[in-house]
N, C-alpha and C. Protein backbone atom coordinates (compact mmCIF):
# COMPACT_ATOMS: atom_id res chain seq x y z
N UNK A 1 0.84 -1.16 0.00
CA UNK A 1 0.00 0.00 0.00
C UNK A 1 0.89 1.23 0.00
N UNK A 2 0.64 2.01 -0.99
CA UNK A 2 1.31 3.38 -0.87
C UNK A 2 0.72 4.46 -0.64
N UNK A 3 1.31 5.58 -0.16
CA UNK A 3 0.61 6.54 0.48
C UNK A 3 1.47 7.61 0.29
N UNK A 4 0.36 8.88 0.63
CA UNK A 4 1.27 10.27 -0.09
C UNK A 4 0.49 11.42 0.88
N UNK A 5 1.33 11.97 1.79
CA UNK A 5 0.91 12.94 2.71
C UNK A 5 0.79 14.64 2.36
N UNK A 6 0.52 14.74 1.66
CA UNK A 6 1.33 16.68 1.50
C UNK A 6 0.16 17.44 2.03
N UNK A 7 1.12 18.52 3.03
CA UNK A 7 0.33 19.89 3.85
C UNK A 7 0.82 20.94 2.31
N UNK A 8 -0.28 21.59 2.31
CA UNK A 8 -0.17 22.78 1.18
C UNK A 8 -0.69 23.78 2.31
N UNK A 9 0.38 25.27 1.93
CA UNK A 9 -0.31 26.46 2.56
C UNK A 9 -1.00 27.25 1.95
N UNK A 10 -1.94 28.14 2.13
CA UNK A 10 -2.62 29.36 1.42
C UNK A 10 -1.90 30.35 1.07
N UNK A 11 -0.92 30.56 1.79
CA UNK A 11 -0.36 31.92 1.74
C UNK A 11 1.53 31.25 1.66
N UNK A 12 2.39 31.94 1.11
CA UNK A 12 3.65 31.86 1.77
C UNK A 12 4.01 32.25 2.78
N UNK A 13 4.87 31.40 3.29
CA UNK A 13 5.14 31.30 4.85
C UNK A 13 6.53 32.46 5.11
N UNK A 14 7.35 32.34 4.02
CA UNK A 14 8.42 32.92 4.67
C UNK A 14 8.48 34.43 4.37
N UNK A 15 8.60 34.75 4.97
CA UNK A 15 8.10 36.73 5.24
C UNK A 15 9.40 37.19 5.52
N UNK A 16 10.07 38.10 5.22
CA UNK A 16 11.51 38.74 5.60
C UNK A 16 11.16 40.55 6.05
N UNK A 17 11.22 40.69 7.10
CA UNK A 17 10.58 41.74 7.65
C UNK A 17 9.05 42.46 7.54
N UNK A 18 8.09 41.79 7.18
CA UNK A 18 6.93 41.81 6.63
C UNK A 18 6.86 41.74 5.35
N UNK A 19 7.73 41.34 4.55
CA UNK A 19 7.15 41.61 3.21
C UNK A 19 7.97 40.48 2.00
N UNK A 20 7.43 40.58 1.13
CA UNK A 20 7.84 39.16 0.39
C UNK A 20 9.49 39.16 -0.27
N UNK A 21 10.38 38.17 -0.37
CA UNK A 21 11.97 38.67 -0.01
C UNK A 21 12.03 39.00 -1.75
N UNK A 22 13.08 39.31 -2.18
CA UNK A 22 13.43 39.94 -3.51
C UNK A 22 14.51 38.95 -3.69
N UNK A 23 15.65 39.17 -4.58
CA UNK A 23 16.97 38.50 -5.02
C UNK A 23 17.62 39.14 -4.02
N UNK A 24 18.08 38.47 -3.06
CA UNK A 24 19.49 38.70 -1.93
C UNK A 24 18.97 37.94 -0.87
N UNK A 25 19.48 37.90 0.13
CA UNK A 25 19.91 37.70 1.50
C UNK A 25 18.64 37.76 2.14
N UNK A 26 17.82 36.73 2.97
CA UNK A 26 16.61 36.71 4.00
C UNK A 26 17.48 37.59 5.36
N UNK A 27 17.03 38.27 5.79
CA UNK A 27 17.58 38.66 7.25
C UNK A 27 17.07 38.31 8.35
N UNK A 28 15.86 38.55 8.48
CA UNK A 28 14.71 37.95 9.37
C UNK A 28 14.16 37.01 9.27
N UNK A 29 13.60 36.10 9.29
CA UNK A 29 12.54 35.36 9.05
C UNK A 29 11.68 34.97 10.28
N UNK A 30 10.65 35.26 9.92
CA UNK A 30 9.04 35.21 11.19
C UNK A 30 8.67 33.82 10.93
N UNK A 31 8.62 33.56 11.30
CA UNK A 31 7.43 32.08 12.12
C UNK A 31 6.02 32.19 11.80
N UNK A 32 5.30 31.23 11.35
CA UNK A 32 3.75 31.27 11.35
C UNK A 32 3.57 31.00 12.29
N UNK A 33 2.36 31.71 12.63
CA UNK A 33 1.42 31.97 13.55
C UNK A 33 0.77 30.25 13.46
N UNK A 34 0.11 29.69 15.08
CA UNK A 34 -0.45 29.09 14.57
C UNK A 34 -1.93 28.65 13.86
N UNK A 35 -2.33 30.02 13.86
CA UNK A 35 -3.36 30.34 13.06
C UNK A 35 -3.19 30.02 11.56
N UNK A 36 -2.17 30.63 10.96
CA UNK A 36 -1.75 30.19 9.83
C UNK A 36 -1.11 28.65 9.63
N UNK A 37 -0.83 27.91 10.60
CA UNK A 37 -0.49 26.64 10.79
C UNK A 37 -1.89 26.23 10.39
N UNK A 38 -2.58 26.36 10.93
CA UNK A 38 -3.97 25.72 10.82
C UNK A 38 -4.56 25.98 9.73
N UNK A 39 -4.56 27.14 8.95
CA UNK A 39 -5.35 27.36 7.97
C UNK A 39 -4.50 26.63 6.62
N UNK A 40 -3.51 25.96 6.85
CA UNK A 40 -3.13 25.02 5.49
C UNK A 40 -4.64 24.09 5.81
N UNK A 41 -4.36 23.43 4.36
CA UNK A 41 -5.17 21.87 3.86
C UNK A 41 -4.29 20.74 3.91
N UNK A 42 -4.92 19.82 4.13
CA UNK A 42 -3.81 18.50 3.83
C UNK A 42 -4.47 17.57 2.62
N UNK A 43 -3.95 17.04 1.47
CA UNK A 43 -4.03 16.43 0.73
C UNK A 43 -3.65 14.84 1.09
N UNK A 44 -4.48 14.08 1.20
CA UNK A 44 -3.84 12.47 1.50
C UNK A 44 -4.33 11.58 0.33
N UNK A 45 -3.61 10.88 -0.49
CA UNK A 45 -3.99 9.95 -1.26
C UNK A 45 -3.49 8.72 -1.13
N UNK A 46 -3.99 7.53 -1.23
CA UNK A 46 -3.39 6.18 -1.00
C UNK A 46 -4.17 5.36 -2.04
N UNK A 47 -3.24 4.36 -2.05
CA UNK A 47 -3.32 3.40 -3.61
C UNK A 47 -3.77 1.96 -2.74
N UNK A 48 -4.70 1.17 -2.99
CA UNK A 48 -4.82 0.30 -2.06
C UNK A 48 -4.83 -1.03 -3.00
N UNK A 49 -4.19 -1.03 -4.46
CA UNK A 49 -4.34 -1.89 -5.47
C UNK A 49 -3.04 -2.74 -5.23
N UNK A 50 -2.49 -3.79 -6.03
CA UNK A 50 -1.10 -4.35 -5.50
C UNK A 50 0.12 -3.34 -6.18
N UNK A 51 0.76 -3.08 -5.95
CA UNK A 51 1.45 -2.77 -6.25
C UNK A 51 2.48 -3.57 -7.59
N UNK A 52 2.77 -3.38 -8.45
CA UNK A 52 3.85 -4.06 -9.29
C UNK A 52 5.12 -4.66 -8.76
N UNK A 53 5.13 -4.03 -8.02
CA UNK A 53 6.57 -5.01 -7.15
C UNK A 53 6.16 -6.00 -6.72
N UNK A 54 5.35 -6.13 -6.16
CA UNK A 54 4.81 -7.18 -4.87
C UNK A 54 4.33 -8.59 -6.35
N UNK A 55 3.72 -8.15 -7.50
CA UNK A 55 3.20 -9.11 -8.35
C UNK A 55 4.83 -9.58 -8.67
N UNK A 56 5.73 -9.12 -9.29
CA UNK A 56 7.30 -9.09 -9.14
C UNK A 56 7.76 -10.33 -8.44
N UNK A 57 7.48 -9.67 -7.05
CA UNK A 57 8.19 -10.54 -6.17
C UNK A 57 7.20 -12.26 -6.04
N UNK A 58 6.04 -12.15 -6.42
CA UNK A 58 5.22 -13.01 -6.51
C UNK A 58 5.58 -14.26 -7.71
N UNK A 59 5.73 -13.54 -8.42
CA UNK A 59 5.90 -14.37 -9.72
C UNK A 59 7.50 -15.39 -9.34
N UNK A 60 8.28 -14.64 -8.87
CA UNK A 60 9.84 -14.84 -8.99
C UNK A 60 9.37 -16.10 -7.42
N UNK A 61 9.06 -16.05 -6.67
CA UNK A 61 8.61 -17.40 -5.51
C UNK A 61 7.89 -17.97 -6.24
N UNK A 62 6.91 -18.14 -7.48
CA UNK A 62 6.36 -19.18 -7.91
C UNK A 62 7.25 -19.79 -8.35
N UNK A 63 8.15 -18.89 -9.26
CA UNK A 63 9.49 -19.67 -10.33
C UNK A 63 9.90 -20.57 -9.17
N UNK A 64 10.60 -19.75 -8.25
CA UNK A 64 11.36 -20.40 -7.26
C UNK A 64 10.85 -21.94 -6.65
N UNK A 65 9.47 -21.63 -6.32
CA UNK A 65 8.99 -22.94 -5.72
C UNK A 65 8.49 -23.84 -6.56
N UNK A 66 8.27 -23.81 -7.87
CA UNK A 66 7.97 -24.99 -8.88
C UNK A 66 8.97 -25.63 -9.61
N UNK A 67 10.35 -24.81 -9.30
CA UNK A 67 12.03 -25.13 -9.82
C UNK A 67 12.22 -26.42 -9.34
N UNK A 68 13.13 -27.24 -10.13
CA UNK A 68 13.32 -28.65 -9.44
C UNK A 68 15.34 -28.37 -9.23
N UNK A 69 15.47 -28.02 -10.18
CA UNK A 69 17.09 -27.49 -10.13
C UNK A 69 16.77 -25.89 -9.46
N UNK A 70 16.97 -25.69 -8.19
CA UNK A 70 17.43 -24.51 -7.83
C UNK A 70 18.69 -23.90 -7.93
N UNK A 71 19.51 -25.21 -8.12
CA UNK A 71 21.14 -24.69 -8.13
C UNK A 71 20.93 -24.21 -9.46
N UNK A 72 20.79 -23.87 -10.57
CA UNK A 72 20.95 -24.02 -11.85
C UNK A 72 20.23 -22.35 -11.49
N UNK A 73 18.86 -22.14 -11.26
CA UNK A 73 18.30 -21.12 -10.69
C UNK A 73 19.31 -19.99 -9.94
N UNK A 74 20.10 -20.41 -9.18
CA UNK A 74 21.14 -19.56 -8.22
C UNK A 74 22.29 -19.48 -9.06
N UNK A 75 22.76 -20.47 -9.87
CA UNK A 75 23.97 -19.63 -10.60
C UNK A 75 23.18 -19.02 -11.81
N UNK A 76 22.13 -18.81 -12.32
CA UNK A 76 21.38 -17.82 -13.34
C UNK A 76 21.54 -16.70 -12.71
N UNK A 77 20.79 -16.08 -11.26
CA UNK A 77 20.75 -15.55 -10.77
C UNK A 77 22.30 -14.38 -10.69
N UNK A 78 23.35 -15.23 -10.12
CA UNK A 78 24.21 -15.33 -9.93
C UNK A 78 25.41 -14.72 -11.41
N UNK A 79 24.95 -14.99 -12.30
CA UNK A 79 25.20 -15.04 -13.58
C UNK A 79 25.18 -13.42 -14.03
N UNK A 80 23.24 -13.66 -13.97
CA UNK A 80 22.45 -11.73 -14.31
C UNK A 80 23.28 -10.65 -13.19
N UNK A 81 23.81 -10.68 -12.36
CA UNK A 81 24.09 -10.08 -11.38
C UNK A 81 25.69 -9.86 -11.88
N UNK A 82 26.59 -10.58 -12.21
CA UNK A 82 27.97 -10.92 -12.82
C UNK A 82 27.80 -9.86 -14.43
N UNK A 83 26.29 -9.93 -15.12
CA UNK A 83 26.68 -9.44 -16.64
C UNK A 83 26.36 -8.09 -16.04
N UNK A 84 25.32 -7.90 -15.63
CA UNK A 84 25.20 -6.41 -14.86
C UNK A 84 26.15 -5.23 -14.17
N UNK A 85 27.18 -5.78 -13.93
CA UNK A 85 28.33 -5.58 -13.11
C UNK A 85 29.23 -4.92 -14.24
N UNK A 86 29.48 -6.29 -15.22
CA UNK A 86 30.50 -6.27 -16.86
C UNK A 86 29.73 -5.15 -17.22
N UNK A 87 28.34 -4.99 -17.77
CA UNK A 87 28.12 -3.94 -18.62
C UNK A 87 28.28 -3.14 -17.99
N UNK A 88 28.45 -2.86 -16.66
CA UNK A 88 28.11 -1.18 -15.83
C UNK A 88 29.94 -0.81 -16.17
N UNK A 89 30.29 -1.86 -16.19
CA UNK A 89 32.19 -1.38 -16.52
C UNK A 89 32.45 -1.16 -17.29
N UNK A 90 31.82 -1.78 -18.63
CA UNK A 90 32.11 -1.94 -19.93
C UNK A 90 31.56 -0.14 -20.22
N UNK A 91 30.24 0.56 -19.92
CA UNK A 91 29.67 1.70 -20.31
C UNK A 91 30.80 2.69 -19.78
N UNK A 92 31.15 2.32 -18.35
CA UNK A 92 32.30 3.36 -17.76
C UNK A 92 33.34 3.50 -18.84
N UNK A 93 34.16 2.65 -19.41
CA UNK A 93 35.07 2.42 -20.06
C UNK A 93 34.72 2.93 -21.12
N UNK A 94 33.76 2.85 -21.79
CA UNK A 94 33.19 3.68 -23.05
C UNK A 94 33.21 4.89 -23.11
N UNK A 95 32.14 5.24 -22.00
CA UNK A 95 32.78 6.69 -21.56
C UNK A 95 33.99 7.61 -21.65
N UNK A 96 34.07 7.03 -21.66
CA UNK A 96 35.97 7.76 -21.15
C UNK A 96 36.86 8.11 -22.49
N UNK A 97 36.40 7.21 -23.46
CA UNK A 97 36.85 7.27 -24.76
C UNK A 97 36.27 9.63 -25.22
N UNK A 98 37.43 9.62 -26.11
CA UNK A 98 36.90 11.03 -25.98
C UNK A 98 36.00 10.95 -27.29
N UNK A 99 35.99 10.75 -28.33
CA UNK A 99 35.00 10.85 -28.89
C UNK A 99 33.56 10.21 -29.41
N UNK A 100 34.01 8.88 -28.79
CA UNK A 100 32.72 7.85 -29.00
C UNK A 100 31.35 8.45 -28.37
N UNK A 101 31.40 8.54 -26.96
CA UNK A 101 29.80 8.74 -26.52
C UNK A 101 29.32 9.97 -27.50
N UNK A 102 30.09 10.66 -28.05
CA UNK A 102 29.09 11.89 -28.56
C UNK A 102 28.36 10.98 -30.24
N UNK A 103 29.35 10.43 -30.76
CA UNK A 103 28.44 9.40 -31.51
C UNK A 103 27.41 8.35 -30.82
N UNK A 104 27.70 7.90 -30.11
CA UNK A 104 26.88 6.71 -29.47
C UNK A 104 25.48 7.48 -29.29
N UNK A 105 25.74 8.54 -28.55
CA UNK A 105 24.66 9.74 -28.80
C UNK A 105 24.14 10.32 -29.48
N UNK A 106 24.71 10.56 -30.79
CA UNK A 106 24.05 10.82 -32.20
C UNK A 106 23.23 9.73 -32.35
N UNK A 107 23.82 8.53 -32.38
CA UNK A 107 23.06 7.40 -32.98
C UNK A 107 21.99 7.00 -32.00
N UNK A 108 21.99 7.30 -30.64
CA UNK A 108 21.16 7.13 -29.78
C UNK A 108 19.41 8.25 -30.72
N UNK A 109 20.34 9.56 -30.73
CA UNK A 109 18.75 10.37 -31.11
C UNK A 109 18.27 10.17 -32.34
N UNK A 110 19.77 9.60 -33.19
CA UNK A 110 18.86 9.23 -35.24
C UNK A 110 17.82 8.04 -34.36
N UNK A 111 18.59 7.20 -33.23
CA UNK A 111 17.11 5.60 -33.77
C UNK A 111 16.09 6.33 -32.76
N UNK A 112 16.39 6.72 -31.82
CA UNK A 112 14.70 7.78 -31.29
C UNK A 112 14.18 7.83 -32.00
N UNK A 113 14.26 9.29 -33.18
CA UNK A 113 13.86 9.89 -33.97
C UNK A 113 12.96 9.05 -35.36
N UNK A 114 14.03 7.99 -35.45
CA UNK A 114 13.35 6.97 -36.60
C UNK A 114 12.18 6.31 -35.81
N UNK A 115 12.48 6.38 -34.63
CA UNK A 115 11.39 5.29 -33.58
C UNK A 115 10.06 5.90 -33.39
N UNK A 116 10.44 6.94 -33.54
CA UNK A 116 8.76 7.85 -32.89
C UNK A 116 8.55 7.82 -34.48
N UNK A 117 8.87 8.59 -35.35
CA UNK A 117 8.49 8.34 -36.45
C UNK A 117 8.15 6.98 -37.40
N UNK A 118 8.69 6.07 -36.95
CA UNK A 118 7.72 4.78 -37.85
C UNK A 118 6.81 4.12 -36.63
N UNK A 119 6.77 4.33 -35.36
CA UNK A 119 5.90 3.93 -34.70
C UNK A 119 4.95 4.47 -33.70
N UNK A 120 5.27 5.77 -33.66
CA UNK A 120 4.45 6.60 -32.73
C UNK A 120 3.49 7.62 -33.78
N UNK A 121 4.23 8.53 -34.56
CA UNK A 121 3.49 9.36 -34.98
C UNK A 121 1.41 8.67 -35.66
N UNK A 122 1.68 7.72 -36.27
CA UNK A 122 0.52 7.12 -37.18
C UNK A 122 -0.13 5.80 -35.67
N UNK A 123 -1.87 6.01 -36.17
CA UNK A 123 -2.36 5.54 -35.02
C UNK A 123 -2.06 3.45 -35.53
N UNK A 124 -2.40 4.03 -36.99
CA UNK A 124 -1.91 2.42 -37.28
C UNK A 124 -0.61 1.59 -37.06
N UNK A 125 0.09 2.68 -36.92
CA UNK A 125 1.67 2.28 -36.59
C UNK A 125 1.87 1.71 -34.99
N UNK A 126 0.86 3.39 -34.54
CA UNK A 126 0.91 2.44 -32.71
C UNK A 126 0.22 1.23 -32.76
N UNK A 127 -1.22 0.80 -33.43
CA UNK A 127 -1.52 -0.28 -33.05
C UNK A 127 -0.40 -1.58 -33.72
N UNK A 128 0.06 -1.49 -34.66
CA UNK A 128 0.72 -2.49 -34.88
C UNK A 128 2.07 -2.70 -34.46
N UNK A 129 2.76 -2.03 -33.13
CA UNK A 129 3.75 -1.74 -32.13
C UNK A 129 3.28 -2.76 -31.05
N UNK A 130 1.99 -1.91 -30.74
CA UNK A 130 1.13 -3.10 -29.52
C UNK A 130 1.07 -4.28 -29.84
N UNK A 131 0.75 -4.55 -31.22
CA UNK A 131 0.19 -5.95 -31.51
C UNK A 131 2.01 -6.86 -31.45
N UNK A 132 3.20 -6.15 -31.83
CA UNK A 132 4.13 -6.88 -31.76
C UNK A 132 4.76 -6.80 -29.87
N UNK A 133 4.20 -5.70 -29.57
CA UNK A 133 4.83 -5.79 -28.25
C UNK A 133 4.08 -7.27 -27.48
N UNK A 134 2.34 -7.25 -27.59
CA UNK A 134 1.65 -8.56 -26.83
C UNK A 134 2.35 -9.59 -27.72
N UNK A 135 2.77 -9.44 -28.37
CA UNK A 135 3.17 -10.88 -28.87
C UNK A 135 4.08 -11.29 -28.42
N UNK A 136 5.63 -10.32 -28.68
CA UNK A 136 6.32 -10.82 -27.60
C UNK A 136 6.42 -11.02 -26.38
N UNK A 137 5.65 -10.49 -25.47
CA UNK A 137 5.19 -11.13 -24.05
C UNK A 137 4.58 -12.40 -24.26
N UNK A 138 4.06 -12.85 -25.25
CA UNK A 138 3.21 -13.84 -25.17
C UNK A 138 3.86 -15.35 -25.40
N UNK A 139 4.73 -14.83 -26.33
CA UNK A 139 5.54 -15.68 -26.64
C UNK A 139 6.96 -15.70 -25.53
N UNK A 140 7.54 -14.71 -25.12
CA UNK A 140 8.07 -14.89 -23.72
C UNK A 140 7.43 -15.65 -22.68
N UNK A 141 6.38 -15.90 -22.42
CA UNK A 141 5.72 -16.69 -21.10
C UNK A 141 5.11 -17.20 -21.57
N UNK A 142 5.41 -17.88 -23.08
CA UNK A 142 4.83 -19.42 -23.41
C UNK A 142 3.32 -19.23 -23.14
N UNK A 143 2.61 -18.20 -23.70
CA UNK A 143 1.09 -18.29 -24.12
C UNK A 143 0.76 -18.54 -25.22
């Protein structure tokens, strides 16, 4: 369950000798009254649906408990955690090169650019994005 607290005030609070501060230096600053304490609102919203993590963590204990090789499971695990590591070194190392990332970056915004344009701009284009995106989920979890 997630939850989200925020006090909003009516008025601004911070006053610099009575009056609202400019560009420089606060000198004073007054305290609300708690009259003005009181006259905020409070906004509370809460989500009482599952959360995506929790389905996450759900799915990954089914894997876990219908596994017959767990060892095989723990060095996978074990594995994703090892390539994760390589690529985070491998990007550092890229980095560093002086002129590559500013290409890697060109070529990063040409395939954006080609991307929104053959699949975002046209409504037929989005639907047939969706139709390949459910598919590959579908075909990922063997439906």
């Amino acid at each position: 369950m997630a939850s989200v607290l925020a006090r909003l005030p009516f008025a601004p609070l911070m006053v610099a000798n009575g009056r609202q501060p400019m560009f420089g230096t606060l000198q004073k600053l007054t305290m609300p009254t708690i009259k003005e304490r009181q006259d905020r609102f409070a906004v509370i919203a809460k989500a009482t649906d599952e959360s995506s993590g929790s389905s996450i963590i759900k799915s990954v204990q089914n894997v876990w408990d219908n596994s017959e090789d767990r060892l095989a499971l723990i060095g996978l695990g074990f594995a994703g955690v090892v390539a994760f590591w390589a690529s985070i070194n491998l990007v550092t190392a890229v980095d560093k090169l002086p002129i590559l990332p500013s290409v890697l970056e060109l070529v990063g915004l040409l395939f954006a650019s080609w991307f929104t344009y053959r699949y975002l701009l046209f409504k037929p284009d989005r639907q047939e994005l969706s139709q390949k995106i459910s598919k590959s989920i579908s075909d990922i979890l063997g439906q």
